[in-house]
Protein backbone atom coordinates (compact mmCIF):
# COMPACT_ATOMS: atom_id res chain seq x y z
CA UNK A 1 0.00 0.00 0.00
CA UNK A 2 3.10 2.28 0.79
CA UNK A 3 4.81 1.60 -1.96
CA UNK A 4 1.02 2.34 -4.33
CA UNK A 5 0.53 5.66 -2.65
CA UNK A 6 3.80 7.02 -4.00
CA UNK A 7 3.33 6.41 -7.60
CA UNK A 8 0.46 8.29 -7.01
CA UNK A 9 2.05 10.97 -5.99
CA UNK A 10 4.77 11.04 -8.30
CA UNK A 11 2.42 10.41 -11.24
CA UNK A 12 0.63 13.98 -9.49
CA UNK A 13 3.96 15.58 -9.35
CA UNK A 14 4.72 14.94 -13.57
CA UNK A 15 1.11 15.96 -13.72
CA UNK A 16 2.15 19.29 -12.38
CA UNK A 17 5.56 19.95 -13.56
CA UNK A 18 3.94 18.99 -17.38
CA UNK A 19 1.24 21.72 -16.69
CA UNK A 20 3.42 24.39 -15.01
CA UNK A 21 5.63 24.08 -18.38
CA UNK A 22 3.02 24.04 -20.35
CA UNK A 23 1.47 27.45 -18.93
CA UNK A 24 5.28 28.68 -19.22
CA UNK A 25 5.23 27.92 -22.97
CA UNK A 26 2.17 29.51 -23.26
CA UNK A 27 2.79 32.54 -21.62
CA UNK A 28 6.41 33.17 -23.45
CA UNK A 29 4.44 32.51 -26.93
CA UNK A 30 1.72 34.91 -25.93
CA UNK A 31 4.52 37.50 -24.66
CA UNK A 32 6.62 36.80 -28.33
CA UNK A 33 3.01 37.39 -30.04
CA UNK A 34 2.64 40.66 -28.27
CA UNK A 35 6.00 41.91 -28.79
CA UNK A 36 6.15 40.81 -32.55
CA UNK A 37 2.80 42.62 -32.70
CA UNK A 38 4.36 46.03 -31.04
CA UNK A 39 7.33 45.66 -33.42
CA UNK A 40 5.17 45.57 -36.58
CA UNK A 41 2.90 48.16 -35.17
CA UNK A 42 5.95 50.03 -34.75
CA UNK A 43 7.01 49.37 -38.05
CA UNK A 44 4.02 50.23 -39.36
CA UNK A 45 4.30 53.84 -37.29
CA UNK A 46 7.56 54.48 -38.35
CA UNK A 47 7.18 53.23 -41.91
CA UNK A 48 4.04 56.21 -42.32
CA UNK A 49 5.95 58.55 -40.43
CA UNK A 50 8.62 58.00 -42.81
CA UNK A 51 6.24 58.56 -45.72
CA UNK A 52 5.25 61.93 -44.18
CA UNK A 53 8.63 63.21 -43.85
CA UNK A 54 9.28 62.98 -47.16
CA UNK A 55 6.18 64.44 -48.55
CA UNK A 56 6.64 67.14 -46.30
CA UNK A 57 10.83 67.57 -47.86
CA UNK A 58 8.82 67.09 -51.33
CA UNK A 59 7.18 70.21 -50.45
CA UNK A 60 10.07 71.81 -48.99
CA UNK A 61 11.98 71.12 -52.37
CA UNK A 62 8.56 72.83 -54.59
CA UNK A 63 8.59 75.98 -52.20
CA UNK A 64 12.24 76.64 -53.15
CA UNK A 65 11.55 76.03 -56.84
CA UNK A 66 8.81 78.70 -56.56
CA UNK A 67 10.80 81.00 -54.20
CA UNK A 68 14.38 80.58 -56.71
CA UNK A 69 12.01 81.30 -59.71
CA UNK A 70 10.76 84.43 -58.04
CA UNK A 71 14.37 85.35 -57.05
CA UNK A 72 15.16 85.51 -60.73
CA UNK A 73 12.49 87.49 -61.41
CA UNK A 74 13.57 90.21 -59.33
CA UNK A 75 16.99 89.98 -60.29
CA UNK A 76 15.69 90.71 -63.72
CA UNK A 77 14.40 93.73 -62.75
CA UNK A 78 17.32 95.26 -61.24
CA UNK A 79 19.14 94.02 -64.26
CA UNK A 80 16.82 95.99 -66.29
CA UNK A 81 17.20 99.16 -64.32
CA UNK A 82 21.12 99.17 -63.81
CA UNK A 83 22.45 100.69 -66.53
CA UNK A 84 19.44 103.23 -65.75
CA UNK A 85 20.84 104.01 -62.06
CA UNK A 86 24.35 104.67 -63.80
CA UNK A 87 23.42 106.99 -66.21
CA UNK A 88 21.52 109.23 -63.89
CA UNK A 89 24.49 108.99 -61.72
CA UNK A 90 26.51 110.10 -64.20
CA UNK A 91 23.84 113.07 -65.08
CA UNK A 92 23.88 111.31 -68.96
CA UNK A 93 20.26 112.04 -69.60
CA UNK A 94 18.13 115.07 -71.03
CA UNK A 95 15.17 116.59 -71.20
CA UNK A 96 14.55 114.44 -74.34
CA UNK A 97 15.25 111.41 -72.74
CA UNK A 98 12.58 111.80 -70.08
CA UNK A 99 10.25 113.18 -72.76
CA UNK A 100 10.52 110.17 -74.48
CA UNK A 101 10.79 107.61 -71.98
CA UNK A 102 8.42 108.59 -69.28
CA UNK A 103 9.93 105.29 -67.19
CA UNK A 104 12.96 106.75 -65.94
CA UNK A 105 11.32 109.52 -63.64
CA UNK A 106 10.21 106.06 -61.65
CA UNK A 107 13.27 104.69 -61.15
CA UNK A 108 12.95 104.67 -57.40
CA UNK A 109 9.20 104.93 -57.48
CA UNK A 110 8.68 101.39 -55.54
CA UNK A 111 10.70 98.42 -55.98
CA UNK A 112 9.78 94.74 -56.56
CA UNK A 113 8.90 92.69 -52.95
CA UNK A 114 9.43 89.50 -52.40
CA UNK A 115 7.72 86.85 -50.39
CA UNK A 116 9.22 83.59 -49.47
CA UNK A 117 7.00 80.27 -49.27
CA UNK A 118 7.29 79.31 -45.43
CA UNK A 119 4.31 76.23 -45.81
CA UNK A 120 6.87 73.01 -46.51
CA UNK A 121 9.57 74.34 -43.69
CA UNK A 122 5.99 75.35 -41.10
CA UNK A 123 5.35 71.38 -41.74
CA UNK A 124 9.12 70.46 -41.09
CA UNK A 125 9.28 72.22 -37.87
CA UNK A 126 5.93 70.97 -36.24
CA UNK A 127 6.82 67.47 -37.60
CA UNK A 128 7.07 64.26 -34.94
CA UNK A 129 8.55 61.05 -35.30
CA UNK A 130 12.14 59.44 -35.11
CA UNK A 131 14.07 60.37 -38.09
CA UNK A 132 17.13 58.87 -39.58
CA UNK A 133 20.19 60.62 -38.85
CA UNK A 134 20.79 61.35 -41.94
CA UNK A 135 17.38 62.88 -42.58
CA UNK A 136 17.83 64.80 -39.72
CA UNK A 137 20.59 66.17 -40.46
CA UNK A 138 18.81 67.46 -43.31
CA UNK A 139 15.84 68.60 -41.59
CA UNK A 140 17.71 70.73 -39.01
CA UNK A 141 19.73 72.52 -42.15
CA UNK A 142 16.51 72.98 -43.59
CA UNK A 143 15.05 74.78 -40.97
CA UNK A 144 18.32 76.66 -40.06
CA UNK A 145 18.44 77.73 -43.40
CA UNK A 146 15.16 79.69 -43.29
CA UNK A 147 15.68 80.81 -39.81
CA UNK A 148 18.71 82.42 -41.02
CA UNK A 149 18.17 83.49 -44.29
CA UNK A 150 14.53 85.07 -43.91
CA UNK A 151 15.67 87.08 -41.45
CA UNK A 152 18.15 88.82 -43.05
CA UNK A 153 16.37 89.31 -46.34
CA UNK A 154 13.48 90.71 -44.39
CA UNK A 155 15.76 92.99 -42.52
CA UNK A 156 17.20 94.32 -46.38
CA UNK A 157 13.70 94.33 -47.74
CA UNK A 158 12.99 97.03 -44.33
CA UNK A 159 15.59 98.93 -45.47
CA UNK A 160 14.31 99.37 -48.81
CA UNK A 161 10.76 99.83 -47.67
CA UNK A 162 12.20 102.82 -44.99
CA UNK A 163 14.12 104.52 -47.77
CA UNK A 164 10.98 104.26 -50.46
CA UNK A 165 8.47 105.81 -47.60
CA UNK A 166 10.61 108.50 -47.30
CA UNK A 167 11.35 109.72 -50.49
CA UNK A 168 7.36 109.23 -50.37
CA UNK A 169 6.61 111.31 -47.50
CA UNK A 170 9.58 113.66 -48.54
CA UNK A 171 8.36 114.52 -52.58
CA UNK A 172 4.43 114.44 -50.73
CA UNK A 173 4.99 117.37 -48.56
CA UNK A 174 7.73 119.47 -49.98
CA UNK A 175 7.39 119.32 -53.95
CA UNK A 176 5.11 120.92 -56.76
CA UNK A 177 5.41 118.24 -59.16
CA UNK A 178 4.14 115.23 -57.04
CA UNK A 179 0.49 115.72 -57.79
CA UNK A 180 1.32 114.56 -61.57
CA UNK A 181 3.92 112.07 -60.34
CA UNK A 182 1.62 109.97 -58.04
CA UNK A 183 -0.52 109.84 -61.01
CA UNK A 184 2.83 108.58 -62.94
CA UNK A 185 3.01 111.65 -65.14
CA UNK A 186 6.10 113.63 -65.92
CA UNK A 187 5.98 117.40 -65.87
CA UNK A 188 8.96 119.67 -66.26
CA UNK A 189 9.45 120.55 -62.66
CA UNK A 190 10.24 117.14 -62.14
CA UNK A 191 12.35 116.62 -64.93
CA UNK A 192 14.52 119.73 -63.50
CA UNK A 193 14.55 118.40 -60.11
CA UNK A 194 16.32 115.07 -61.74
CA UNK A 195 18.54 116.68 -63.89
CA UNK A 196 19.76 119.41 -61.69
CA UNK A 197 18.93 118.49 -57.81
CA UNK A 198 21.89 116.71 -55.89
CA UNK A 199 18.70 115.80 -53.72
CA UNK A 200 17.51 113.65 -56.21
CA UNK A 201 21.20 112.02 -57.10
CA UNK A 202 21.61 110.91 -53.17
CA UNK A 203 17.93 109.47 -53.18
CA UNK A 204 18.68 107.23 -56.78
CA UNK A 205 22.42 106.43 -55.08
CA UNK A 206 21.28 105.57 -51.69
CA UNK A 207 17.98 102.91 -53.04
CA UNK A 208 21.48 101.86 -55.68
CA UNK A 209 23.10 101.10 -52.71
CA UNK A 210 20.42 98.87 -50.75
CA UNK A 211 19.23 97.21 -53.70
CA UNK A 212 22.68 96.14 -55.59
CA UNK A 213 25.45 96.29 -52.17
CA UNK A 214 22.29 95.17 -49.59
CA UNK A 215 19.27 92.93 -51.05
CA UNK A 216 20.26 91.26 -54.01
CA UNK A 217 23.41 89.42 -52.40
CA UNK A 218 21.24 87.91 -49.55
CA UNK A 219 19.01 86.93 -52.54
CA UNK A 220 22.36 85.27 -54.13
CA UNK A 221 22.95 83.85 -51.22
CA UNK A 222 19.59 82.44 -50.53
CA UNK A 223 19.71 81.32 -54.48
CA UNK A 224 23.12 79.53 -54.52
CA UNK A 225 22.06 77.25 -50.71
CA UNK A 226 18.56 77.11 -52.42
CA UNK A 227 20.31 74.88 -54.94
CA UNK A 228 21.91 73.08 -52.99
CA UNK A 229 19.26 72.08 -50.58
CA UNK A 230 17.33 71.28 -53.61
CA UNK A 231 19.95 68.78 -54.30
CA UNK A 232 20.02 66.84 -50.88
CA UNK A 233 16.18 66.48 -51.10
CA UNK A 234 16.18 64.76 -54.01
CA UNK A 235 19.30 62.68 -53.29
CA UNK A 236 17.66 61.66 -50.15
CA UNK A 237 14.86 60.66 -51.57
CA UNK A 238 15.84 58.66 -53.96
């Protein structure tokens, strides 16, 4: 009987140890099924975030197309009025001349602005989500760039908004001829103001001065790391 009632209990005890390992397996498959479940979840999270990022560098890349193309235009226009600045510098134009060509009296008679798409590098900057290093890298550039670069052609553009308002407020309040010239005629009093008035010489040099010494070589600047940032977008992408 002794010997009867201890197979019974050893037959209990591989009853138990057989059940306590199965419940172990159990549990580690259930714990591999969860965590191979978080890591494709992950994946999945990562994978979209991924996407986003560089939809939102796709955009990036399109605002600097727009903003370089715009860049070029005003370049143009300065080009245009250059050899316009030097001649009135030099005093090489008559009476004829501004007879003819009514477009030289306005010379410094506003000035092209410029405004630079922010919407790509607004996305960039409010973006979440772990980033390759080498994307970051990228991002961080991208947003230093802007930082940088819109600050100091905004700080120009005052300049040249400062000296337009007041050769504004100056030719409002103390000349004859601005009636005509608001309305973008040309009498004679203002013709003999710009042939003869030193006045008028230090107003074309100084707007000379902040367009072609000032604005334009941030907008160089901004053109040439434009490029370049173009560039490592697309390379990135790839």
């Amino acid at each position: 009987m002794k010997l009867n009632i201890l197979g019974k209990q050893s037959a209990v005890g591989n009853k138990q140890s057989n059940f306590f390992t199965y419940a172990i397996r159990e549990v580690i498959l259930v714990v591999i099924g969860i965590l191979i479940a978080v890591s494709i979840n992950n994946w999945n999270e990562n994978r979209k975030k991924n996407n986003e990022l560089n939809q939102i560098l796709v955009q990036v890349k399109e605002d600097l197309k727009t903003d370089l193309v715009k860049i070029d235009k005003v370049f143009e226009f300065y080009e245009n009025k250059k050899p316009v600045f030097k001649k009135v510098l030099k005093s090489e134009y008559t009476i004829e001349d501004y007879t003819e060509n009514p477009n030289i009296a306005f010379l410094i008679f506003g000035y092209p602005e410029l405004a630079i798409n922010q919407r790509g590098v607004s996305l960039l900057e409010d973006f979440k989500g772990d980033v390759e290093i080498e994307k970051e890298t990228l991002v961080q550039e991208l947003i230093m760039f802007y930082k940088q670069q819109i600050l100091e052609i905004n700080v120009d553009d005052e300049l040249r908004f400062k000296d337009y308002k007041e050769n504004f407020t100056y030719w409002k309040n103390n000349t004859d001829w601005w009636l005509d010239y608001v309305q973008l005629k040309v009498n004679k009093e203002f013709i003999e103001y710009a042939l003869k008035s030193r006045d008028y010489k230090t107003r074309v040099a100084t707007a000379e001065f902040f367009a072609y010494k000032v604005y334009l070589p941030e907008l160089s600047k901004f053109k040439q790391k434009g490029l370049e940032l173009i560039e490592k977008i697309e390379k990135i992408n790839e």
